[in-house]
Protein backbone atom coordinates (compact mmCIF):
# COMPACT_ATOMS: atom_id res chain seq x y z
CA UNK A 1 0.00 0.00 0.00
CA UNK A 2 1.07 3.42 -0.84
CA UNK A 3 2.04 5.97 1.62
CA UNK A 4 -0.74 9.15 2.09
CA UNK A 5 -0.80 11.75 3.53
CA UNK A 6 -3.04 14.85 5.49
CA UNK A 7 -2.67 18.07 6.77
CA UNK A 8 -5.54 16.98 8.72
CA UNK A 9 -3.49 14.17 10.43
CA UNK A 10 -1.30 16.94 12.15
CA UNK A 11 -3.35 20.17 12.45
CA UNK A 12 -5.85 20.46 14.47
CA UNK A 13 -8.53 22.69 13.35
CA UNK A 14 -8.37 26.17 15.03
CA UNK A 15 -4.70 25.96 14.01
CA UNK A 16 -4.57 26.20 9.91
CA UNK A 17 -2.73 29.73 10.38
CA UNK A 18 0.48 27.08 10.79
CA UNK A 19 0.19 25.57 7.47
CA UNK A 20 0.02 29.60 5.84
CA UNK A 21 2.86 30.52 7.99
CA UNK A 22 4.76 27.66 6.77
CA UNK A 23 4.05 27.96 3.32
CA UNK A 24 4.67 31.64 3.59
CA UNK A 25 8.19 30.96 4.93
CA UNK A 26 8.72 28.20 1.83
CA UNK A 27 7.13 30.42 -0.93
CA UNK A 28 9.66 33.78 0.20
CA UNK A 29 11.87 33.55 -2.67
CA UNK A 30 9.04 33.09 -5.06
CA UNK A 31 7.23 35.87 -7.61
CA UNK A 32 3.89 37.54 -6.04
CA UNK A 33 2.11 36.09 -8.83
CA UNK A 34 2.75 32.25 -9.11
CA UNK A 35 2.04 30.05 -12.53
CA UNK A 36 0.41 26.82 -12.49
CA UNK A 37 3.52 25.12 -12.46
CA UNK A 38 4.83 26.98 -9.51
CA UNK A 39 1.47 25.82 -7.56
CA UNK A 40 2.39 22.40 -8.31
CA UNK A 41 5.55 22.71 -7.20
CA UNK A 42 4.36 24.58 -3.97
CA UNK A 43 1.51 22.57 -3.00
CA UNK A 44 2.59 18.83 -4.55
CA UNK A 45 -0.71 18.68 -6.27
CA UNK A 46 -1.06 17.72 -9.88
CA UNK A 47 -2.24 20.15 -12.52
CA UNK A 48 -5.47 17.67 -13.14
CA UNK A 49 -6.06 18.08 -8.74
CA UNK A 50 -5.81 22.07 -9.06
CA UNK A 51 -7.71 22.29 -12.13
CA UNK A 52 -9.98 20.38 -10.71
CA UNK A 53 -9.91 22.42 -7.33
CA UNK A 54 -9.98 26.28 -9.52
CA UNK A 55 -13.50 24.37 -10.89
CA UNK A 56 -15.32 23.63 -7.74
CA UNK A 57 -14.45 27.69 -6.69
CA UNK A 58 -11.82 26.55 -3.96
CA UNK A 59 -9.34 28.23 -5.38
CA UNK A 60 -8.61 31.93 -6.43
CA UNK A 61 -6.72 32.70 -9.80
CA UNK A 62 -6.39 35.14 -12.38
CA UNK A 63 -7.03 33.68 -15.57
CA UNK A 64 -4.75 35.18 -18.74
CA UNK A 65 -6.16 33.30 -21.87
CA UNK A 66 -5.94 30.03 -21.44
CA UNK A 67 -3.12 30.35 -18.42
CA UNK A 68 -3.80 30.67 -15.02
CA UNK A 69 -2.23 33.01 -12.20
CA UNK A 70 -2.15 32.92 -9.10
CA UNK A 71 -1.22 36.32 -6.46
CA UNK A 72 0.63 34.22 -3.14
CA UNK A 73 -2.09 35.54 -1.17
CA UNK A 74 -4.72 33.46 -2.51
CA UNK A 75 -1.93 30.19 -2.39
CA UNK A 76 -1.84 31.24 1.43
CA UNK A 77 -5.55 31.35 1.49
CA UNK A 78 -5.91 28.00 0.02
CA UNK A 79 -3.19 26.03 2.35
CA UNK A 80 -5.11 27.39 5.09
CA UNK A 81 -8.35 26.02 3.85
CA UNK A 82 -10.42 23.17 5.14
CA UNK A 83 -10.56 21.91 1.64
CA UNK A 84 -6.91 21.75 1.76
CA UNK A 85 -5.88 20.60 4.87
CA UNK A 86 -8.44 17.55 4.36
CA UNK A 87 -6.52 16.77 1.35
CA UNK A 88 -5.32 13.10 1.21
CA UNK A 89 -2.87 12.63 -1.35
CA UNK A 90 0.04 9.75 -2.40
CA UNK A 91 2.11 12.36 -4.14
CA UNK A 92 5.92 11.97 -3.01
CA UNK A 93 5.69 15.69 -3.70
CA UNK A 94 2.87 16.29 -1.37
CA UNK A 95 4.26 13.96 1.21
CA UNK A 96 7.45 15.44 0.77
CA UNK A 97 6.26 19.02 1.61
CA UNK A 98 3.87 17.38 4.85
CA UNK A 99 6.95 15.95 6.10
CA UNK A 100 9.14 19.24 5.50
CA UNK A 101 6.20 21.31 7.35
CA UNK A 102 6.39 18.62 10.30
CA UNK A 103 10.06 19.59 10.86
CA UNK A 104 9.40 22.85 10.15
CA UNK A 105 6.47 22.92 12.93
CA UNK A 106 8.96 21.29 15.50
CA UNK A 107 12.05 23.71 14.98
CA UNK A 108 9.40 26.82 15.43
């Protein structure tokens, strides 16, 4: 069986301000306005998961033609959504940034 992983496992709710401070301390060094490929990148999601995300409204973007864009405030609105917190996912990606915010929660 494949290895998941959760926000939800290791915030409790009340407490989703951790997961924007940590992805505002990983996402420094970035542009103010990220691409798509950035957000995958950032987040460990696929392009089909955030497309699919933009569609049911969860997520904030800028669309330019057929590209979307996406300020970091509305990334650090997102990470500290429900809808992503209670994200399971088997993305090494994903479950590489979950374990990098774990060590990241225990140095703070």
């Amino acid at each position: 069986m494949k290895k998941q992983a959760s926000f939800s496992q290791v915030v409790p709710s009340g407490e989703e301000s951790l997961v924007k401070a940590y992805f505002s301390h990983i996402c420094k060094a970035k542009p103010d306005v990220l691409s798509m490929e950035d957000m995958v990148e950032m987040t460990g999601l696929s392009k089909k998961t955030l497309h699919s995300i933009i569609k049911g409204g969860y997520l904030k973007h800028i669309s330019n033609g057929r590209k979307f864009l996406f300020p970091k405030v509305y990334l650090l609105e997102f990470v500290a959504s429900q809808r992503f917190i209670n994200i399971v996912s088997n993305s090494e990606k994903f479950i590489e940034i979950f374990n990098d915010f774990q060590v990241w929660r225990q140095k703070r």
